[in-house]
N, C-alpha and C. Protein backbone atom coordinates (compact mmCIF):
# COMPACT_ATOMS: atom_id res chain seq x y z
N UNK A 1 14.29 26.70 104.27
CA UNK A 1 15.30 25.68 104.00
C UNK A 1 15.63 25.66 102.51
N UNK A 2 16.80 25.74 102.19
CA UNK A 2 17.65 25.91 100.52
C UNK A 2 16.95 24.18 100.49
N UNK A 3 16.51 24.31 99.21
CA UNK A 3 16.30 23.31 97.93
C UNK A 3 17.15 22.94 97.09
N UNK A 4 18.04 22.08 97.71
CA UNK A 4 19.24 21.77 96.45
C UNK A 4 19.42 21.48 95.50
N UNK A 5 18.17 20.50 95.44
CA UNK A 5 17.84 20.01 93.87
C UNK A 5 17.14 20.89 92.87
N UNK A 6 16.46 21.78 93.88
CA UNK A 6 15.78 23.08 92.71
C UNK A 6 17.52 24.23 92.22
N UNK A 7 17.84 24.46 93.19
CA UNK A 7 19.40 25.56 93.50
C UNK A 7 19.81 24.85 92.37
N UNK A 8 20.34 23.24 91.85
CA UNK A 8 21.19 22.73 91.14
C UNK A 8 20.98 22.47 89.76
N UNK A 9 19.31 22.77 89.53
CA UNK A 9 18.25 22.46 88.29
C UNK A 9 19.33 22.97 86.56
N UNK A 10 19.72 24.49 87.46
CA UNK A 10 20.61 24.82 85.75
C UNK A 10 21.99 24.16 85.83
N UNK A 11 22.53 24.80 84.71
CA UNK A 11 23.89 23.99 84.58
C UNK A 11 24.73 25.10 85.08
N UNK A 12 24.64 26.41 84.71
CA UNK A 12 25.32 27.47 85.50
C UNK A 12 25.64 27.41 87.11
N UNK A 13 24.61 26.66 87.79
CA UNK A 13 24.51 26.77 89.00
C UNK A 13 25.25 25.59 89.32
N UNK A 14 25.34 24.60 88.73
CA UNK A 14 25.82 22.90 88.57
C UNK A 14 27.34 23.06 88.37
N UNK A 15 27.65 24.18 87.52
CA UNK A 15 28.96 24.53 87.22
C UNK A 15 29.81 25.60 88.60
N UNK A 16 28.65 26.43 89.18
CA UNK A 16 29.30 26.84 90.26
C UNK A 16 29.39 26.04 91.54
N UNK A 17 28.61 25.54 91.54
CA UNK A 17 28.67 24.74 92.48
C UNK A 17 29.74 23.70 93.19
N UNK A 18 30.30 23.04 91.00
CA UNK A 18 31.73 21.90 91.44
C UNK A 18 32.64 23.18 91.46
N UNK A 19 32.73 23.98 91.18
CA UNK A 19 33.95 25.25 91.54
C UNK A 19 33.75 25.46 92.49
N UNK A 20 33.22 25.39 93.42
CA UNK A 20 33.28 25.37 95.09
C UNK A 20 33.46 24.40 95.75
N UNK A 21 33.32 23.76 95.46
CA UNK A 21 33.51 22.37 96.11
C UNK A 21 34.84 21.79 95.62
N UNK A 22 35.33 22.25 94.91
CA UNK A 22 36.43 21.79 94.18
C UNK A 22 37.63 22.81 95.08
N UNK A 23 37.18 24.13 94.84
CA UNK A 23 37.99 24.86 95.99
C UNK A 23 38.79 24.66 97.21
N UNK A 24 37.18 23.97 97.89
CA UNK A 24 37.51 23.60 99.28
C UNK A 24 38.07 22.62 99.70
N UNK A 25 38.08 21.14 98.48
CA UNK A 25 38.63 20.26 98.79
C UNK A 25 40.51 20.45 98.29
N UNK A 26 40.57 20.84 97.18
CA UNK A 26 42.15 21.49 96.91
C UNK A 26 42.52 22.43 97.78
N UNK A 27 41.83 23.33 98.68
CA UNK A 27 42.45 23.69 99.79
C UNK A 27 43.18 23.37 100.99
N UNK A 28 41.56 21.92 101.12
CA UNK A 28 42.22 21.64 102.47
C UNK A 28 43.33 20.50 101.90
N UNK A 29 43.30 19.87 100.65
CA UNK A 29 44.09 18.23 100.36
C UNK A 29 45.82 19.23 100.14
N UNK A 30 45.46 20.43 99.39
CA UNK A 30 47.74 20.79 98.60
C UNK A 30 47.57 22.00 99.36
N UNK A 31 46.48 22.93 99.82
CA UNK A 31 46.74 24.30 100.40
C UNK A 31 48.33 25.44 99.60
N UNK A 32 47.79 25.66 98.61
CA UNK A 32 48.50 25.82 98.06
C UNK A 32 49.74 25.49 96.94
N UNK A 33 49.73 24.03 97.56
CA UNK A 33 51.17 23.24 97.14
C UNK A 33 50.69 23.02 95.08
N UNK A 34 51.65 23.37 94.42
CA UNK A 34 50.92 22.71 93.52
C UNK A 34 50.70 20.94 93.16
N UNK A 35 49.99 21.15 92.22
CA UNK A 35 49.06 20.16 91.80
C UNK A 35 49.15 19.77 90.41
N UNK A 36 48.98 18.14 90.30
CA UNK A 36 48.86 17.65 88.80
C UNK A 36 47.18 18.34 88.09
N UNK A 37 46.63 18.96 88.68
CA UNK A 37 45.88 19.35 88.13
C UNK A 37 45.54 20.70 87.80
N UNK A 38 46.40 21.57 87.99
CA UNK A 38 46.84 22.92 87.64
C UNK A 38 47.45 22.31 85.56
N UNK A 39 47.51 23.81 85.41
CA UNK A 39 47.94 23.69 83.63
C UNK A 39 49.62 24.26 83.83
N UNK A 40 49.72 23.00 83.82
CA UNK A 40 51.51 23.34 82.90
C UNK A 40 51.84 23.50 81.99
N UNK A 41 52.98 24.14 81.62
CA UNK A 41 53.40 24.38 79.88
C UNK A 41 53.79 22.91 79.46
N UNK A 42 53.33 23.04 78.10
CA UNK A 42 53.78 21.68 78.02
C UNK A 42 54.85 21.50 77.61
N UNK A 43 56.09 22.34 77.46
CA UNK A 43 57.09 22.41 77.18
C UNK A 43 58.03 21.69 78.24
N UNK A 44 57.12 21.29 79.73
CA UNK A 44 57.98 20.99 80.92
C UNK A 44 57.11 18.92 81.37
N UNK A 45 58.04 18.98 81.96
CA UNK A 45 57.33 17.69 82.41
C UNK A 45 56.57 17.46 83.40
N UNK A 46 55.92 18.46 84.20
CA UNK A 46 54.91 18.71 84.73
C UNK A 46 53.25 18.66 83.99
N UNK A 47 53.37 18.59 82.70
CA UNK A 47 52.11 18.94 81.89
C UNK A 47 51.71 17.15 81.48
N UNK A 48 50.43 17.14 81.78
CA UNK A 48 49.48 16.14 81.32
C UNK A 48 48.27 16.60 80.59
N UNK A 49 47.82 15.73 79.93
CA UNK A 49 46.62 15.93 78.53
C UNK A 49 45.40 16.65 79.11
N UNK A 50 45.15 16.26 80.62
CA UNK A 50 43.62 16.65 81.39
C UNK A 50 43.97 18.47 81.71
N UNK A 51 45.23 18.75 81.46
CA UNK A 51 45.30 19.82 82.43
C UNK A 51 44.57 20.86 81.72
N UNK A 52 44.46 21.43 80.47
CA UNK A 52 43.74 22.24 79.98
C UNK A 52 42.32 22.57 80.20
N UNK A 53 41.87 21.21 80.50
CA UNK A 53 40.16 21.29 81.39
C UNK A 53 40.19 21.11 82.71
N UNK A 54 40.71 20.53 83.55
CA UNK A 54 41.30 20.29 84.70
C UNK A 54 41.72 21.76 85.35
N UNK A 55 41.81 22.51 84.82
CA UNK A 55 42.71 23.90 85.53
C UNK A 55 41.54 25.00 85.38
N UNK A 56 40.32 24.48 84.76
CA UNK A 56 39.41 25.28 84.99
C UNK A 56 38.51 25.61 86.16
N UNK A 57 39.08 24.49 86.60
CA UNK A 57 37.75 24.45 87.99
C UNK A 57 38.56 24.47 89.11
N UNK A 58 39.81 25.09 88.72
CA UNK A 58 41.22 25.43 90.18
C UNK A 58 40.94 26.99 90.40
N UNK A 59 40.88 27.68 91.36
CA UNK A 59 41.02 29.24 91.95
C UNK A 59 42.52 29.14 92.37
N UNK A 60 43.25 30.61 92.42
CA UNK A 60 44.07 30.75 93.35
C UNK A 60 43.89 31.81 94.91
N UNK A 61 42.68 31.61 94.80
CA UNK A 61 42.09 32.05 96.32
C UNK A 61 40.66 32.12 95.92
N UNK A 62 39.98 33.07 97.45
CA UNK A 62 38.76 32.82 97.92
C UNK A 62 38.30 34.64 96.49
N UNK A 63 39.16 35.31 96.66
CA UNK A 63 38.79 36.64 95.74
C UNK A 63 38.44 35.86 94.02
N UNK A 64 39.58 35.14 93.55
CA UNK A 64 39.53 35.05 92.65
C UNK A 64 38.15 33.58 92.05
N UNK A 65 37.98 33.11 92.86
CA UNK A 65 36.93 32.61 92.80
C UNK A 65 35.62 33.12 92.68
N UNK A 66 35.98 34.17 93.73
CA UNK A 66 34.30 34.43 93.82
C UNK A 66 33.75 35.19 92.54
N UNK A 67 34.80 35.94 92.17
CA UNK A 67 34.78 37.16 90.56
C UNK A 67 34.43 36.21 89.94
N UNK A 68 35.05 35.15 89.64
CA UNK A 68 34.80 34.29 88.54
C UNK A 68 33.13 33.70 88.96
N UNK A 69 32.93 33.28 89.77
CA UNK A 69 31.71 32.74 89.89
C UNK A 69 30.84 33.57 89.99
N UNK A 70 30.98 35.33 90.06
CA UNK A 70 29.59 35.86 90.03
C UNK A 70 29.49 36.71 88.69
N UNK A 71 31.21 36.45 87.79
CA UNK A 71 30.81 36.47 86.55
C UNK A 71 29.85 35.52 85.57
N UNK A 72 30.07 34.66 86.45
CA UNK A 72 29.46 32.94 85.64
C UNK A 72 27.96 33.14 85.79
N UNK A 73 27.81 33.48 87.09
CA UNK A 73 26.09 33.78 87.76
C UNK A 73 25.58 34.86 86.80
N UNK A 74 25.92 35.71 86.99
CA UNK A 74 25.28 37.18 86.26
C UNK A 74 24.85 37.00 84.67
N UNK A 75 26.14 36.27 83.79
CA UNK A 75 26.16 36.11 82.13
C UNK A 75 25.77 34.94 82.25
N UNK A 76 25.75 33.94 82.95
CA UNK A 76 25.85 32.45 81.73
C UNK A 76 24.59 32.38 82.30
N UNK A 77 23.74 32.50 83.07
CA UNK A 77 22.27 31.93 83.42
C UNK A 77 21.42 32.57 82.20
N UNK A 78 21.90 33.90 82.01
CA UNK A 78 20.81 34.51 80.83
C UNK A 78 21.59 34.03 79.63
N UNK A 79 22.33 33.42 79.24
CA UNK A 79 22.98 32.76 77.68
C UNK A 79 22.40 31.37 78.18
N UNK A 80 22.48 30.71 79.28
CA UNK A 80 22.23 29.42 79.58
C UNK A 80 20.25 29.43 78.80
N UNK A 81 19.62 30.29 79.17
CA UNK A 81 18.27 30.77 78.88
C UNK A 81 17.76 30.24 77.81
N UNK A 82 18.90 31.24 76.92
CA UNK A 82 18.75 30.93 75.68
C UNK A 82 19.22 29.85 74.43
N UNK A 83 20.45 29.56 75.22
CA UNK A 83 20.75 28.17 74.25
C UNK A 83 20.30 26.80 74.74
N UNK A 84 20.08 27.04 76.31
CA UNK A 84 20.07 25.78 76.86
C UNK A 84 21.21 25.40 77.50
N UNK A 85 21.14 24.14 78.37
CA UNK A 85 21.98 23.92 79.21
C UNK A 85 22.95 22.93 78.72
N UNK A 86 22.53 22.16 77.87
CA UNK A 86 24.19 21.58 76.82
C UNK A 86 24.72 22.70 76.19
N UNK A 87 24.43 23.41 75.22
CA UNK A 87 25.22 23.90 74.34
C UNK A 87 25.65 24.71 75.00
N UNK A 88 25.38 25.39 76.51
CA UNK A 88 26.04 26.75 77.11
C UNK A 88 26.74 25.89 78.27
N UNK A 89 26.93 24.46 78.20
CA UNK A 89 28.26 23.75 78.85
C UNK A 89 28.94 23.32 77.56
N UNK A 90 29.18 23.00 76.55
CA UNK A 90 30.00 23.05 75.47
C UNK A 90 30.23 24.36 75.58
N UNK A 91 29.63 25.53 75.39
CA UNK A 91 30.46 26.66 75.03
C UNK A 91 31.30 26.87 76.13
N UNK A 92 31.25 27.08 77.05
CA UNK A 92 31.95 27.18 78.73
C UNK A 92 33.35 26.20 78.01
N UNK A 93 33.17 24.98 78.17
CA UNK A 93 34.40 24.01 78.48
C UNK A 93 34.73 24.47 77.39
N UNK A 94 34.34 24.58 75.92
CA UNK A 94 35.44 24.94 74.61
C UNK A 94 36.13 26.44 74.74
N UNK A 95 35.81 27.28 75.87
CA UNK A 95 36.19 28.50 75.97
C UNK A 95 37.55 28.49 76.53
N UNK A 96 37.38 27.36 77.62
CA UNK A 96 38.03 27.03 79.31
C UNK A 96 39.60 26.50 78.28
N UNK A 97 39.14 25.20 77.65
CA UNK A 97 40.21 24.93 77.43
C UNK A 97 40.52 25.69 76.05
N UNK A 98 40.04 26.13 75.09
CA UNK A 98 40.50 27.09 74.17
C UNK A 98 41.81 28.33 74.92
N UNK A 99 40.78 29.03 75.66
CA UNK A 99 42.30 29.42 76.81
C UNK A 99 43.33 29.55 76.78
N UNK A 100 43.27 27.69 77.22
CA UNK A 100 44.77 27.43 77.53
C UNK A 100 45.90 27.01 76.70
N UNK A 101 44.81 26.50 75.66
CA UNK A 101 45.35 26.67 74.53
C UNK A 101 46.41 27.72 73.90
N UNK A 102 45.73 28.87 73.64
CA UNK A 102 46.22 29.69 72.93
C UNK A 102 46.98 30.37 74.00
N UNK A 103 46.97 30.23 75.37
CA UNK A 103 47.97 31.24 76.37
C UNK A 103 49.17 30.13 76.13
N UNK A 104 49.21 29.76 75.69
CA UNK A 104 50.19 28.41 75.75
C UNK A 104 51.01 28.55 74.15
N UNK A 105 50.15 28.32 73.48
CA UNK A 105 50.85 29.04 71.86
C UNK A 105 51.23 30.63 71.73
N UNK A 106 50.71 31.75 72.48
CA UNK A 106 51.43 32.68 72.77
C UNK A 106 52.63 32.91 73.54
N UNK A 107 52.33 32.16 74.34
CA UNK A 107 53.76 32.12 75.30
C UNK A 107 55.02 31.70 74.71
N UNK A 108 54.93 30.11 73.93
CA UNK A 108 55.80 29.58 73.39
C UNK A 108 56.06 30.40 72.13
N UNK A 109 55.23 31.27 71.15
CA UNK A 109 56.01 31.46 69.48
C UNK A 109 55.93 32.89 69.82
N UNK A 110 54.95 33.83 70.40
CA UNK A 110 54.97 34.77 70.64
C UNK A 110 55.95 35.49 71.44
N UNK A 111 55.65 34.97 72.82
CA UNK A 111 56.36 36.06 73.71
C UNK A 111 58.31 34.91 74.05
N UNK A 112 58.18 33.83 73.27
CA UNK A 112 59.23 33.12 73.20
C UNK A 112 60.18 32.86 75.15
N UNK A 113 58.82 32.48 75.95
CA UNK A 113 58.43 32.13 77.14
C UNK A 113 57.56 30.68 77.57
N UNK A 114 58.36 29.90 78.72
CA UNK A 114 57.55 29.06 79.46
C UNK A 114 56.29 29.32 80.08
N UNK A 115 55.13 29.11 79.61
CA UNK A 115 54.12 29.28 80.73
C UNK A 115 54.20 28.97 82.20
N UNK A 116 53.48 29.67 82.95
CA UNK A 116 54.34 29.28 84.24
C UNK A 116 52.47 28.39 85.02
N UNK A 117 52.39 28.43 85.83
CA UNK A 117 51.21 27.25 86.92
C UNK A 117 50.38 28.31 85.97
N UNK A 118 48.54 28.03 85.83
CA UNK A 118 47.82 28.73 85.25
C UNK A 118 46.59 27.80 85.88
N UNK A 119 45.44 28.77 86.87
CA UNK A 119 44.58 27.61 87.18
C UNK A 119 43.26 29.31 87.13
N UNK A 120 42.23 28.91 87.26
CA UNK A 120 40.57 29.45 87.00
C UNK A 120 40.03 29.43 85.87
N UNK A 121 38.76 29.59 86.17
CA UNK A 121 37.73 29.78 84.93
C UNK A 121 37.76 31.24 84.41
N UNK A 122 38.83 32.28 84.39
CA UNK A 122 38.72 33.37 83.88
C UNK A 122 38.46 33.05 82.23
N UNK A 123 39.34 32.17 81.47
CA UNK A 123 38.97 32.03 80.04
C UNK A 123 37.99 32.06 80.03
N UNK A 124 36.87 31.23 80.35
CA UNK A 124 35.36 30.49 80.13
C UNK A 124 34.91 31.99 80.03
N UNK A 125 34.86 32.35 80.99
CA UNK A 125 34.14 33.87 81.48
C UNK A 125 34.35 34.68 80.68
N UNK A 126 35.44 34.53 80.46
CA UNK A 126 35.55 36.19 78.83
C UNK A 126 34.93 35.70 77.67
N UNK A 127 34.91 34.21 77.82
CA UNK A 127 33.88 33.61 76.63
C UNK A 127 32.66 34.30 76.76
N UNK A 128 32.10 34.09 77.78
CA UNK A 128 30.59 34.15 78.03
C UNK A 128 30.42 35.67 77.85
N UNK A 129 31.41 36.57 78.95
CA UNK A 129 31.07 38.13 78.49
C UNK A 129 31.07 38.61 77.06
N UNK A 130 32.01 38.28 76.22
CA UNK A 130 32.08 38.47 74.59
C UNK A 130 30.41 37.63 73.76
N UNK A 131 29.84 36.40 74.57
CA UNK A 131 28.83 35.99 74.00
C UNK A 131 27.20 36.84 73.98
N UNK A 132 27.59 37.61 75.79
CA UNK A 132 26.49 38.57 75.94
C UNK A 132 26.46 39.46 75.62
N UNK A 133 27.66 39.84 75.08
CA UNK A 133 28.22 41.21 74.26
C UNK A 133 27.33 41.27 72.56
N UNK A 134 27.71 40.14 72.35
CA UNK A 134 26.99 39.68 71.13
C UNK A 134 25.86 39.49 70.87
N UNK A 135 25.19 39.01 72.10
CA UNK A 135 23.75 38.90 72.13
C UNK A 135 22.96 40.01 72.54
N UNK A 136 23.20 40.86 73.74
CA UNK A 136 22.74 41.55 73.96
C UNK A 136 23.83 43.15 73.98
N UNK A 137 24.45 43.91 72.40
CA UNK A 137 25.46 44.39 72.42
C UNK A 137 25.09 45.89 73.33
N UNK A 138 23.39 46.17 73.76
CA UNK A 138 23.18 47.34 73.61
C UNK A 138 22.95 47.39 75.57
N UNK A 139 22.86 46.73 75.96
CA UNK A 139 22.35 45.89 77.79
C UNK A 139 23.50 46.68 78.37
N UNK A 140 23.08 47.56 79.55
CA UNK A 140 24.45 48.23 79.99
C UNK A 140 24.91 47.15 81.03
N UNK A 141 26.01 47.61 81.14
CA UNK A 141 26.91 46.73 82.29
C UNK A 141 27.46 47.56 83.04
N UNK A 142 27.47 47.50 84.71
CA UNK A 142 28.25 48.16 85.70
C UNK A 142 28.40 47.19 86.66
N UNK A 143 29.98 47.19 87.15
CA UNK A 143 30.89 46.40 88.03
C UNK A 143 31.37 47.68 88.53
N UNK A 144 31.68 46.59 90.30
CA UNK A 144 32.13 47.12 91.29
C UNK A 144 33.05 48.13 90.93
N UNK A 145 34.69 47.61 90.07
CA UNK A 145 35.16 48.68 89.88
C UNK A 145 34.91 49.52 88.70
N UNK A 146 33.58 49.41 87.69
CA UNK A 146 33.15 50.26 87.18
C UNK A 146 31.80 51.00 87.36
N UNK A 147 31.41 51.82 88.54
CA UNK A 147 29.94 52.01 88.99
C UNK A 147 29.34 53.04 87.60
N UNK A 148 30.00 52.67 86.56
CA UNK A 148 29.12 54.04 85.62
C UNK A 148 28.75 52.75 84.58
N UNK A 149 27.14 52.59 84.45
CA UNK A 149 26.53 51.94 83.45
C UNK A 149 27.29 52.24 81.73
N UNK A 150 27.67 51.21 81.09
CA UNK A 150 28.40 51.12 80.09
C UNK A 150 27.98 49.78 79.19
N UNK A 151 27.54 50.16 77.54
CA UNK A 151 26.84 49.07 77.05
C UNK A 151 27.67 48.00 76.90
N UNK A 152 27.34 46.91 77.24
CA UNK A 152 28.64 45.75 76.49
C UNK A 152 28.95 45.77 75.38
N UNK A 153 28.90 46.16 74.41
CA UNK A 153 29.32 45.98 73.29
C UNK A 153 30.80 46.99 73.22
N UNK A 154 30.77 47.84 74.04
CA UNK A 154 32.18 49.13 74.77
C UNK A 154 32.78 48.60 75.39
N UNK A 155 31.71 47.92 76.72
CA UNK A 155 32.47 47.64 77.80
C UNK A 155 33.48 46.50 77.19
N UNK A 156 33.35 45.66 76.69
CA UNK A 156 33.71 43.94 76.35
C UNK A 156 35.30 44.33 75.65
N UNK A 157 34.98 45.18 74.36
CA UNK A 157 36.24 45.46 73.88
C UNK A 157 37.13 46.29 74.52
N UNK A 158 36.87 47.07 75.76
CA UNK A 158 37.82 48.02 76.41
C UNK A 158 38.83 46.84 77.53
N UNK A 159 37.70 46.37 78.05
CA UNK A 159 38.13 45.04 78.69
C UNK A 159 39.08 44.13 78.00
N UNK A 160 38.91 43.98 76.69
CA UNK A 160 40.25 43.08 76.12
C UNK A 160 40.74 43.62 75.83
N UNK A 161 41.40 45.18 75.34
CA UNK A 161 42.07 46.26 75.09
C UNK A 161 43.03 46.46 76.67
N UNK A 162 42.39 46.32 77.40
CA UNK A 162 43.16 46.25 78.96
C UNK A 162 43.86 45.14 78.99
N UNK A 163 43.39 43.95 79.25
CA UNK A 163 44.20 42.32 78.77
C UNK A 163 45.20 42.11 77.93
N UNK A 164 44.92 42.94 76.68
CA UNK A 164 45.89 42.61 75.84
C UNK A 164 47.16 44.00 76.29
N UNK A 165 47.19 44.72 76.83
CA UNK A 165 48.21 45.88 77.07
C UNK A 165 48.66 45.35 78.03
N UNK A 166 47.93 44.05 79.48
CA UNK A 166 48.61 43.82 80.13
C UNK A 166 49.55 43.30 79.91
N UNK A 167 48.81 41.99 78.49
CA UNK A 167 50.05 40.86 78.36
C UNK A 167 51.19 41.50 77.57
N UNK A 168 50.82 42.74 77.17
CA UNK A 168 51.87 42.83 76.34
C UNK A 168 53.24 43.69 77.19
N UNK A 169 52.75 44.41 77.92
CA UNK A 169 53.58 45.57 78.73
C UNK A 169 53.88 44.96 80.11
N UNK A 170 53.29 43.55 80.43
CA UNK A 170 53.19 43.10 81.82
C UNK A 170 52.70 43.98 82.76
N UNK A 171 52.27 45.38 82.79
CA UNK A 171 51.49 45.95 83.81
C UNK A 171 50.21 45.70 83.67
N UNK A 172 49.62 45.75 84.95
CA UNK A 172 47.97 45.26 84.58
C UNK A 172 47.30 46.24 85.69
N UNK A 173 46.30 46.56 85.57
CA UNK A 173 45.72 47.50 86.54
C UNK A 173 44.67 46.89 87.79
N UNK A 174 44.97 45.58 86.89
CA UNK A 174 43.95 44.35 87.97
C UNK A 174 45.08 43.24 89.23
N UNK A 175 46.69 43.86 88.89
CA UNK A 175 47.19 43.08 90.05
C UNK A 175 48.35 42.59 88.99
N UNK A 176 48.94 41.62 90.04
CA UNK A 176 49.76 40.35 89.18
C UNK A 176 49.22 39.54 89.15
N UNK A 177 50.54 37.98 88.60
CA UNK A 177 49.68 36.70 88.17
C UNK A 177 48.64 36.29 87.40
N UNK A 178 48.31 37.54 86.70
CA UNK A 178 46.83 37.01 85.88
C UNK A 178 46.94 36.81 83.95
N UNK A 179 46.50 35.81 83.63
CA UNK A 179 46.98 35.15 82.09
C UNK A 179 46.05 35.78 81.28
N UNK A 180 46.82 37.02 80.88
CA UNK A 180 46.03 38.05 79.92
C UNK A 180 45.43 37.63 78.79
N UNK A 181 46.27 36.48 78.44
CA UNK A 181 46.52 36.16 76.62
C UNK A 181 45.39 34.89 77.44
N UNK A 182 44.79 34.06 78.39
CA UNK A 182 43.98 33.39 78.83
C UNK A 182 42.52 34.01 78.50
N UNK A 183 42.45 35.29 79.28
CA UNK A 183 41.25 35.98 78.74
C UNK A 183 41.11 36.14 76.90
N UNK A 184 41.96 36.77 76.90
CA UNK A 184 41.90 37.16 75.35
C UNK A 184 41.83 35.79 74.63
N UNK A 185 42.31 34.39 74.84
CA UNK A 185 41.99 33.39 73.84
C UNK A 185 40.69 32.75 74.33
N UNK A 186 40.28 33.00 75.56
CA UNK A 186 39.15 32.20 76.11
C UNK A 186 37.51 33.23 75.13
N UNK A 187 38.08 34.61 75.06
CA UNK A 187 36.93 35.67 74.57
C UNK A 187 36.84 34.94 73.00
N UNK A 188 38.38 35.09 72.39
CA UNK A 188 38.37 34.41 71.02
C UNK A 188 37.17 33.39 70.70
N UNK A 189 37.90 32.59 71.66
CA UNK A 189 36.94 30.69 70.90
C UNK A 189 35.47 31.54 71.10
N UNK A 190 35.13 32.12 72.08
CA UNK A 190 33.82 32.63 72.57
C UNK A 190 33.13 33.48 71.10
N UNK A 191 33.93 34.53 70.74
CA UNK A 191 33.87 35.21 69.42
C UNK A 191 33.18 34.40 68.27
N UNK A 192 34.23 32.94 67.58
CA UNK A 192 34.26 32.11 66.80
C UNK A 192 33.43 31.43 67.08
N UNK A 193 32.82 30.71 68.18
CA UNK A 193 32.15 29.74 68.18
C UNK A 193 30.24 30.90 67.77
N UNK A 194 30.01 31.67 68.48
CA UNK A 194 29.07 32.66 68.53
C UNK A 194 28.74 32.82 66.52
N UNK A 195 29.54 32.83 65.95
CA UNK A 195 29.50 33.44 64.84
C UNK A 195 29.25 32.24 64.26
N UNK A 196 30.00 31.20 64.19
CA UNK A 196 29.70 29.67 63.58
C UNK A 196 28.20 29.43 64.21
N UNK A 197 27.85 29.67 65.47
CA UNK A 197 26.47 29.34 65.76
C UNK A 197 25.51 29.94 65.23
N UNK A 198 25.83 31.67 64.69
CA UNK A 198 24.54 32.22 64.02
C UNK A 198 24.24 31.99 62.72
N UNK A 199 25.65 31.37 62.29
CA UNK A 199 25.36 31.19 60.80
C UNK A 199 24.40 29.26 60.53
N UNK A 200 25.08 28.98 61.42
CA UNK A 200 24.25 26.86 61.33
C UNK A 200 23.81 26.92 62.79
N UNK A 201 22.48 27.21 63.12
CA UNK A 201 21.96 27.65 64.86
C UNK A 201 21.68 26.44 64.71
N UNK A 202 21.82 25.19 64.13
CA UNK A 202 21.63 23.85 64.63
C UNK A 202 22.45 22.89 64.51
């Protein structure tokens, strides 16, 4: 018999957990329809103050959830390890909404574009991969669609080298719909905050 209260003990697991549950209930309540709690540009009148943290814990399906959550499982339990379970939920949420942030200031001065609906924890996650990148730059990494062991410190920057060619060329080799300049500002804050932490670790 699962132990829920042991299963729920970290914050990684605490964090996947309301992303599932959060899933299932925005499934069955809008099934699609959007939602005041998706991230709007704020250029439109659809956008409220919560949505930048609020749109972290939205999927747009059962695929894109699960990537995100067994990115979250794999990196943030061993960063969770080591910083602990506040400061590796501050880093998460300052990643999440950092994000949306900056996909939002690219869109508007950069690509001189409305952001359009924008909902997952992909930001957070490129936080966390750029943090294990940092911590552990030499630790190989292999994913499904990469079965050849590759150190993070390669893998991490080829990965935002892909992101950023998507946002820039709009082709992506991972699909449509996905907020390139999201990853790439969510890795950022992840970058910045990592470096401010090694220099004052308290």
């Amino acid at each position: 018999m699962i132990n829920f209260q042991e299963v729920l003990r970290t914050t990684t697991n605490r964090l996947i957990a309301i992303n599932v549950v959060v899933f299932v209930l925005v499934d069955a309540l809008f099934r699609s329809a959007p939602n005041v709690f998706e991230l709007y540009s704020w250029q439109t009148s659809y956008f409220e103050f919560w949505q930048p943290l609020t749109h972290m814990f939205l999927h747009g399906g059962l695929m894109h959830l699960a990537f995100n959550m067994l990115g979250l499982w794999i990196f943030g339990q061993i960063l969770e390890r080591i910083w602990g379970g506040r400061r590796f939920l501050l880093f998460y949420l300052c990643c999440g909404v950092g994000a949306a942030i900056i996909t939002q200031l690219v869109d508007q001065y950069f690509l001189n574009q409305i952001s359009g609906r924008m909902v997952g924890a992909s930001g957070a996650i490129y936080g966390i991969l750029v943090a294990f990148a940092m911590t552990f730059p030499n630790h190989k990494i292999m994913l499904i669609f990469l079965p050849v062991p590759v150190a993070a410190k390669i893998f991490v920057p080829i990965l935002l080298l892909i992101d950023l060619t998507g946002g820039l060329t709009g082709f992506s080799i991972f699909g449509g719909n996905i907020a390139h300049f999201a990853h790439i500002g969510g890795a950022l804050v992840g970058f910045c905050l990592c470096l401010y932490w090694q220099k004052s670790p308290n």
